[in-house]
C-alpha atoms as a PDB file:
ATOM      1  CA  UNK A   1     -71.262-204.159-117.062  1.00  0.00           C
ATOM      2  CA  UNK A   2     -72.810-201.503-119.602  1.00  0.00           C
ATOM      3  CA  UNK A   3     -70.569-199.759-122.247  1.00  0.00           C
ATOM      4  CA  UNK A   4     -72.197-196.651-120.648  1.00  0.00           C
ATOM      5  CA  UNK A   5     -70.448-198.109-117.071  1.00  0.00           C
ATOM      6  CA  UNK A   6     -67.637-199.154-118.346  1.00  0.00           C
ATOM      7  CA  UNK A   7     -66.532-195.849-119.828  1.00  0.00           C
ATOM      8  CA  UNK A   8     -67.431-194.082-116.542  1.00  0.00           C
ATOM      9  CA  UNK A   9     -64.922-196.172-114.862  1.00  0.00           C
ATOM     10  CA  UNK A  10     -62.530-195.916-117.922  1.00  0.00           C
ATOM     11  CA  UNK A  11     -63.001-191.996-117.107  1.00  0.00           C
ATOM     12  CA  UNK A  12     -62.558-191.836-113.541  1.00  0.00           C
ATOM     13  CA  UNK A  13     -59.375-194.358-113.730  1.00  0.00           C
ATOM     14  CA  UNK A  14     -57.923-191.931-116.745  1.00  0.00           C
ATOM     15  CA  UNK A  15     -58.734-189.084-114.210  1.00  0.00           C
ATOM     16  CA  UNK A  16     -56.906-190.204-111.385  1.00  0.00           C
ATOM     17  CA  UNK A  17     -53.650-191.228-113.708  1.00  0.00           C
ATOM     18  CA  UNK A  18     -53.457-187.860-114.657  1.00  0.00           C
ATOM     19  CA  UNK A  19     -53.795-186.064-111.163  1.00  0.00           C
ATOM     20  CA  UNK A  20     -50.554-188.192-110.015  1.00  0.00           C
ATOM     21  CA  UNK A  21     -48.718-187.722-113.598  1.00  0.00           C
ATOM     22  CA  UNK A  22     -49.633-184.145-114.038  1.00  0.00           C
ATOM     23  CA  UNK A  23     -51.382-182.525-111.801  1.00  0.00           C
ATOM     24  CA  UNK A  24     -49.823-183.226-108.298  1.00  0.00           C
ATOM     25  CA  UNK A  25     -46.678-185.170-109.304  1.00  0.00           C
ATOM     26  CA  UNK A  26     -44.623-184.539-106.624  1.00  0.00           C
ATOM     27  CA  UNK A  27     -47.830-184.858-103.531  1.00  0.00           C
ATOM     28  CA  UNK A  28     -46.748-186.155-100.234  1.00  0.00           C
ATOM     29  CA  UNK A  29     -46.178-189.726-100.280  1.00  0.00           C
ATOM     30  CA  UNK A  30     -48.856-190.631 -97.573  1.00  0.00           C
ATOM     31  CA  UNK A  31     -50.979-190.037-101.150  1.00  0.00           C
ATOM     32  CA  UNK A  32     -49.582-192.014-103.360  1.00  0.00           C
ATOM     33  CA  UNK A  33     -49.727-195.073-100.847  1.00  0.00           C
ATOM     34  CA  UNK A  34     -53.043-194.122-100.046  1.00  0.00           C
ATOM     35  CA  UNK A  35     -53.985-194.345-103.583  1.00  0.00           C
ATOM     36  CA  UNK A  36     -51.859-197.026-104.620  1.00  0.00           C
ATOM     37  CA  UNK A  37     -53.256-199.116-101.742  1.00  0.00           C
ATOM     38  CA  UNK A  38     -56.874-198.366-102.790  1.00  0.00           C
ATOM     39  CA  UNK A  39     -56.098-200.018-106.383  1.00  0.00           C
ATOM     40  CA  UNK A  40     -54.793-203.166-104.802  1.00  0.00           C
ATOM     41  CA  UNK A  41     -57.316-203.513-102.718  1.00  0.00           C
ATOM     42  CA  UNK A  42     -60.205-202.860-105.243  1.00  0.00           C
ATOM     43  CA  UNK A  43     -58.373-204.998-107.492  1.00  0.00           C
ATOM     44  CA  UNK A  44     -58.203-207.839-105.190  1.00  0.00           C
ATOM     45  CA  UNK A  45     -61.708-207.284-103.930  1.00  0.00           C
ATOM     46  CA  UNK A  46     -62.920-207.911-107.562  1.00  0.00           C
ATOM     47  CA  UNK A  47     -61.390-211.405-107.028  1.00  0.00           C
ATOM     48  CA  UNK A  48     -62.053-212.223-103.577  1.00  0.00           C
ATOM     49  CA  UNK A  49     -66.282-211.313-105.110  1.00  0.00           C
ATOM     50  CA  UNK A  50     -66.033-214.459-107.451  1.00  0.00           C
ATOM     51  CA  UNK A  51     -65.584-216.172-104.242  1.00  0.00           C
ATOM     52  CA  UNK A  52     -67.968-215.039-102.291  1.00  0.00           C
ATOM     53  CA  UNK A  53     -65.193-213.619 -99.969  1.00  0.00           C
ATOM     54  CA  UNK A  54     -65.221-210.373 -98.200  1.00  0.00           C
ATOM     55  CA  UNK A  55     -62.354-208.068 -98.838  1.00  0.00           C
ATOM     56  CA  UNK A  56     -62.479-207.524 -94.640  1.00  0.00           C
ATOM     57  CA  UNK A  57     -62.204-211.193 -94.278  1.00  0.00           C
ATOM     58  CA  UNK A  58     -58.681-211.017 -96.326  1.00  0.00           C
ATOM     59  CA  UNK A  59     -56.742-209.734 -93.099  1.00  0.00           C
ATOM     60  CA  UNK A  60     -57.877-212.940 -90.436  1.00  0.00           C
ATOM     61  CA  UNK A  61     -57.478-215.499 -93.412  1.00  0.00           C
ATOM     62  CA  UNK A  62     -54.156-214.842 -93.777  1.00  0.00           C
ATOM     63  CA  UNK A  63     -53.125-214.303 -90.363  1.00  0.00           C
ATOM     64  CA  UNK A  64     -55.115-217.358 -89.286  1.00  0.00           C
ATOM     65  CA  UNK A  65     -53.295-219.020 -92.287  1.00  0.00           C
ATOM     66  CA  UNK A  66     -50.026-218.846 -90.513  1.00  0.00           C
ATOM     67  CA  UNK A  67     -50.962-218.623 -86.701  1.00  0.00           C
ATOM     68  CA  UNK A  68     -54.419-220.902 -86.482  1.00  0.00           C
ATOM     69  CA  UNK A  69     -55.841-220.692 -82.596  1.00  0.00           C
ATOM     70  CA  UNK A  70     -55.504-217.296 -81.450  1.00  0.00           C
ATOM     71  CA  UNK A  71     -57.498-215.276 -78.912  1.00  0.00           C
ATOM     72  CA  UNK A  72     -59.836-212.764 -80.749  1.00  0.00           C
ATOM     73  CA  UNK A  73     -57.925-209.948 -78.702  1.00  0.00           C
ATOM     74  CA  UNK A  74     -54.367-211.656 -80.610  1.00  0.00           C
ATOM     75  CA  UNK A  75     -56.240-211.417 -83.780  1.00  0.00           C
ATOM     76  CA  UNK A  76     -57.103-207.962 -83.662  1.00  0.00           C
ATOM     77  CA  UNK A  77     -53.952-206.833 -82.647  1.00  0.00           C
ATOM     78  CA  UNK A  78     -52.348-208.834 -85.424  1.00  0.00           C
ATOM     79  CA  UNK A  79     -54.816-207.138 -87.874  1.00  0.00           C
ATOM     80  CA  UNK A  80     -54.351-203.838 -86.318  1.00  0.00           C
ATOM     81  CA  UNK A  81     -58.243-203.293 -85.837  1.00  0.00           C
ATOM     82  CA  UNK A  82     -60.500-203.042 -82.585  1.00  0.00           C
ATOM     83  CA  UNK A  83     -62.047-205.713 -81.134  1.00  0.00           C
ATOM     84  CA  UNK A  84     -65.530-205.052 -82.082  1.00  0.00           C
ATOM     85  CA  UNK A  85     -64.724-204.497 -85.404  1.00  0.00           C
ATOM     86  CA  UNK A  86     -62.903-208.353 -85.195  1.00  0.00           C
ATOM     87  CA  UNK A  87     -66.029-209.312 -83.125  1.00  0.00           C
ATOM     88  CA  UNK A  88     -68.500-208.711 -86.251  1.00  0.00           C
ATOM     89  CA  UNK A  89     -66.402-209.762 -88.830  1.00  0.00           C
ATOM     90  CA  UNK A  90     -65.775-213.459 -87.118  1.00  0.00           C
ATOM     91  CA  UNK A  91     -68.844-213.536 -86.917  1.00  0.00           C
ATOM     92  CA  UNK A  92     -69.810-213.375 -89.753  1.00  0.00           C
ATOM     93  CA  UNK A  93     -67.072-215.610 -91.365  1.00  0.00           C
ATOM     94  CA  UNK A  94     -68.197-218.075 -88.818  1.00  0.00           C
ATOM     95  CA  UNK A  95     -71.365-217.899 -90.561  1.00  0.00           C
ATOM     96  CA  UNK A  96     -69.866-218.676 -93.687  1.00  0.00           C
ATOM     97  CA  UNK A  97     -68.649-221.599 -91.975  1.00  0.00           C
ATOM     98  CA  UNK A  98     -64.703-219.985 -92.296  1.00  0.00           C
ATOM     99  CA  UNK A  99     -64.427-220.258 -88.798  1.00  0.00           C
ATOM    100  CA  UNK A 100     -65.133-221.732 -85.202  1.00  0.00           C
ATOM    101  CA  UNK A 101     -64.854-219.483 -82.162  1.00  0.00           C
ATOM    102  CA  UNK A 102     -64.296-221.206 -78.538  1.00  0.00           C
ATOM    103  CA  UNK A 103     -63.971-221.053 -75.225  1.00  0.00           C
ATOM    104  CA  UNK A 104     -61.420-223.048 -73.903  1.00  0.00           C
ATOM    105  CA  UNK A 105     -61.992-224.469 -70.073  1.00  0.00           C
ATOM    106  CA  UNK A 106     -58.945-223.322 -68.502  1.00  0.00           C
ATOM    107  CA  UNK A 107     -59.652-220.011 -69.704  1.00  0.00           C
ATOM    108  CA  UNK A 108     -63.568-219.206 -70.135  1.00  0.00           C
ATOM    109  CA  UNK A 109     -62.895-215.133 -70.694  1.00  0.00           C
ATOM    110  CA  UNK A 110     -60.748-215.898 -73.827  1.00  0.00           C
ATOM    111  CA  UNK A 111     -62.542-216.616 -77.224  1.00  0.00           C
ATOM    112  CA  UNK A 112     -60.087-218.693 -79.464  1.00  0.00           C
ATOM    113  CA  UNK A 113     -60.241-218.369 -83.525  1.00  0.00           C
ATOM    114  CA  UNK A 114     -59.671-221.958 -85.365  1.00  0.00           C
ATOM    115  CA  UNK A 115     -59.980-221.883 -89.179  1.00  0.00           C
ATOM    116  CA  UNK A 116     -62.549-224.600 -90.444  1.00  0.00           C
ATOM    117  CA  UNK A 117     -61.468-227.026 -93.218  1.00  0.00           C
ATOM    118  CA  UNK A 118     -63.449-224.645 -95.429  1.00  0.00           C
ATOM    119  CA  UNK A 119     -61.589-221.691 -94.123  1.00  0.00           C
ATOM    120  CA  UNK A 120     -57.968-223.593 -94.505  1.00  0.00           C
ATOM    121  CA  UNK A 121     -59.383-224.849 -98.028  1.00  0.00           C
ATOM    122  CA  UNK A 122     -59.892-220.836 -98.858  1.00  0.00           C
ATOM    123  CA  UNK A 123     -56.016-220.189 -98.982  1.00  0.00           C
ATOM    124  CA  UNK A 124     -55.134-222.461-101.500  1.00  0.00           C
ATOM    125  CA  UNK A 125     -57.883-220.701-103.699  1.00  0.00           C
ATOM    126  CA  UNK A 126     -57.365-216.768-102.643  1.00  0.00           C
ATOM    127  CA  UNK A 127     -53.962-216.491-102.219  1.00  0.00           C
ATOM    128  CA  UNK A 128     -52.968-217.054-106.285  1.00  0.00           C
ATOM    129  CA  UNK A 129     -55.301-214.422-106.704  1.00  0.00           C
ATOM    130  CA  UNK A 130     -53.538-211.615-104.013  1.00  0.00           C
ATOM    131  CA  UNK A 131     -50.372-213.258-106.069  1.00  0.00           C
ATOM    132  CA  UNK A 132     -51.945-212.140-109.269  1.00  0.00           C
ATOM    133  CA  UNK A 133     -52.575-208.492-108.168  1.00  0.00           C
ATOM    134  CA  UNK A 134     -49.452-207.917-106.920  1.00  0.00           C
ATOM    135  CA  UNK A 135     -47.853-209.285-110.504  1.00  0.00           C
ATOM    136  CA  UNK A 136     -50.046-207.109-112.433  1.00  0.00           C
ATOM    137  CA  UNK A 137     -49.480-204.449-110.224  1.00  0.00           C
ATOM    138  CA  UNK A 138     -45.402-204.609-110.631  1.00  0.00           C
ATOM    139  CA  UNK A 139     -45.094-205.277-114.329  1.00  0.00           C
ATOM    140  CA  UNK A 140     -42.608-203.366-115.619  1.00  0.00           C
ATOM    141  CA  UNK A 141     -41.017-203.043-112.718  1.00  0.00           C
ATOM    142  CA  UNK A 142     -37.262-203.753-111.746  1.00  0.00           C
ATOM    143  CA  UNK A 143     -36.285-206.106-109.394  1.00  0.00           C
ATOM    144  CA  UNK A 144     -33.984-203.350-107.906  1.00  0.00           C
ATOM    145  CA  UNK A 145     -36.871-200.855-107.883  1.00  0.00           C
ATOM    146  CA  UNK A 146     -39.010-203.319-106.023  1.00  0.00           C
ATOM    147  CA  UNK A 147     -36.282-204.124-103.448  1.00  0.00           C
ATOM    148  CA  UNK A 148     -35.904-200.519-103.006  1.00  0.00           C
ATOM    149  CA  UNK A 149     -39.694-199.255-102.390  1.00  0.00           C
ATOM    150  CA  UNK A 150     -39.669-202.289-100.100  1.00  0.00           C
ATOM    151  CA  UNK A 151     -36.897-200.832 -98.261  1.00  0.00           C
ATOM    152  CA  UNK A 152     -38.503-197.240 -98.170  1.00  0.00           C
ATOM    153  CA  UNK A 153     -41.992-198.754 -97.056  1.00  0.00           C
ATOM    154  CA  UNK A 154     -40.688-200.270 -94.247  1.00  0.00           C
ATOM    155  CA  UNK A 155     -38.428-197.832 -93.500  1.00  0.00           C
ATOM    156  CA  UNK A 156     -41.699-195.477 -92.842  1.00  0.00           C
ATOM    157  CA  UNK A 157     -43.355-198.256 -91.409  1.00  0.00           C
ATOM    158  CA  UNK A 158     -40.538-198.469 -88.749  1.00  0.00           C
ATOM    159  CA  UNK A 159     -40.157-194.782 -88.546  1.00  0.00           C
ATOM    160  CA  UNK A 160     -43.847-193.543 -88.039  1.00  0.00           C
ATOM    161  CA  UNK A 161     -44.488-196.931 -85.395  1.00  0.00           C
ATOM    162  CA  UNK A 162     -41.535-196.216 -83.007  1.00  0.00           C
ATOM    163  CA  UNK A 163     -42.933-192.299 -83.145  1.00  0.00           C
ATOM    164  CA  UNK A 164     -46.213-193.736 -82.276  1.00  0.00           C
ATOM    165  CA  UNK A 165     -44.425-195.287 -79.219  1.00  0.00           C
ATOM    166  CA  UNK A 166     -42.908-192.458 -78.534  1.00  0.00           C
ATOM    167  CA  UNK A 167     -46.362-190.588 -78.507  1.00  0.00           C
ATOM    168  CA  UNK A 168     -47.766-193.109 -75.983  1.00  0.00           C
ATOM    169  CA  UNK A 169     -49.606-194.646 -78.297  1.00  0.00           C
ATOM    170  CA  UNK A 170     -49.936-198.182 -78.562  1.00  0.00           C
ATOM    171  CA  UNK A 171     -49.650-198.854 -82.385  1.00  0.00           C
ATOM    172  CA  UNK A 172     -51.509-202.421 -82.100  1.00  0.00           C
ATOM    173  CA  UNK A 173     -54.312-200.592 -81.272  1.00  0.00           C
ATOM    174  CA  UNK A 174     -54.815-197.987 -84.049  1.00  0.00           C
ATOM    175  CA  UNK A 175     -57.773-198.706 -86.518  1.00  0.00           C
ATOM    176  CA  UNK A 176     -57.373-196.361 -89.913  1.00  0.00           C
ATOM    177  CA  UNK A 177     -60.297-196.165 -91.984  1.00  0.00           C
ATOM    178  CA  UNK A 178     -60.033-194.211 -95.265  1.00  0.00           C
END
């Protein structure tokens, strides 16, 4: 990266520090997270790059990590994204040789996700680095004040999916792109 580049970025991160911290301290917190959120995920997509991972492959690694052999439909409600969206991603990490999808005899109408021994390989290699953000990210921080935003977070998360319910909406289903 260029001196030129990196001051640019050094600019626009100095810009955005002081629109929370001076500008627009106390914004709604749908803002903040927003923000926030964008900063861990450009700081883990930096990583996942060296690996020639996809930041939108992050989401079925690590659910796929924990629950191996689910439906594609299970997958994308897991991940909280349509199934299309699911559709081309596997696909493409089954290019990358991450995953197989199958069809299973009993059930020809369901397409089943299995990680590859590339794609099980990936988590001892990514996850230290989704570690490592989330370190860097909390420095400084008190235990107590992380228990405590953890509490809040999914306190809103709890809140804003039983209104969703409420609404009619089925909150599996909702894809949010910022």
């Amino acid at each position: 990266m260029s001196k030129t580049s990196k001051t640019l970025k050094a600019d626009e991160a100095d810009r955005v520090l002081r629109h929370w911290h001076e500008a627009v301290p106390n914004d709604r917190m749908a803002h903040l997270i927003k923000d926030a959120t964008r900063c861990f995920l450009r700081a883990l997509q930096v990583r996942l790059a060296r690996h020639n991972v996809q930041l939108g492959h992050w989401a079925f690694l690590r659910i796929l990590w924990q629950r191996d052999g689910l439906t594609k439909r299970e997958l994308s409600i897991e991940a909280g994204l349509m199934e299309p969206t699911t559709f081309v991603a596997l696909r493409a990490m089954e290019s990358l040789g991450y995953v197989t999808l199958e069809r299973k005899v009993v059930s020809k109408k369901n397409v089943y996700v299995y990680l590859t021994p590339a794609g099980r390989e990936l988590e001892k290699l990514l996850v230290p680095l989704a570690v490592e953000v989330n370190s860097i990210a909390l420095a400084g921080v008190s235990e107590a004040d992380i228990a405590a935003t953890r509490r809040c977070l999914l306190s809103a998360i709890d809140n804003l999916s039983e209104e969703a319910l409420r609404l009619g909406g089925a909150v599996e289903e909702l894809e949010v792109r910022s």
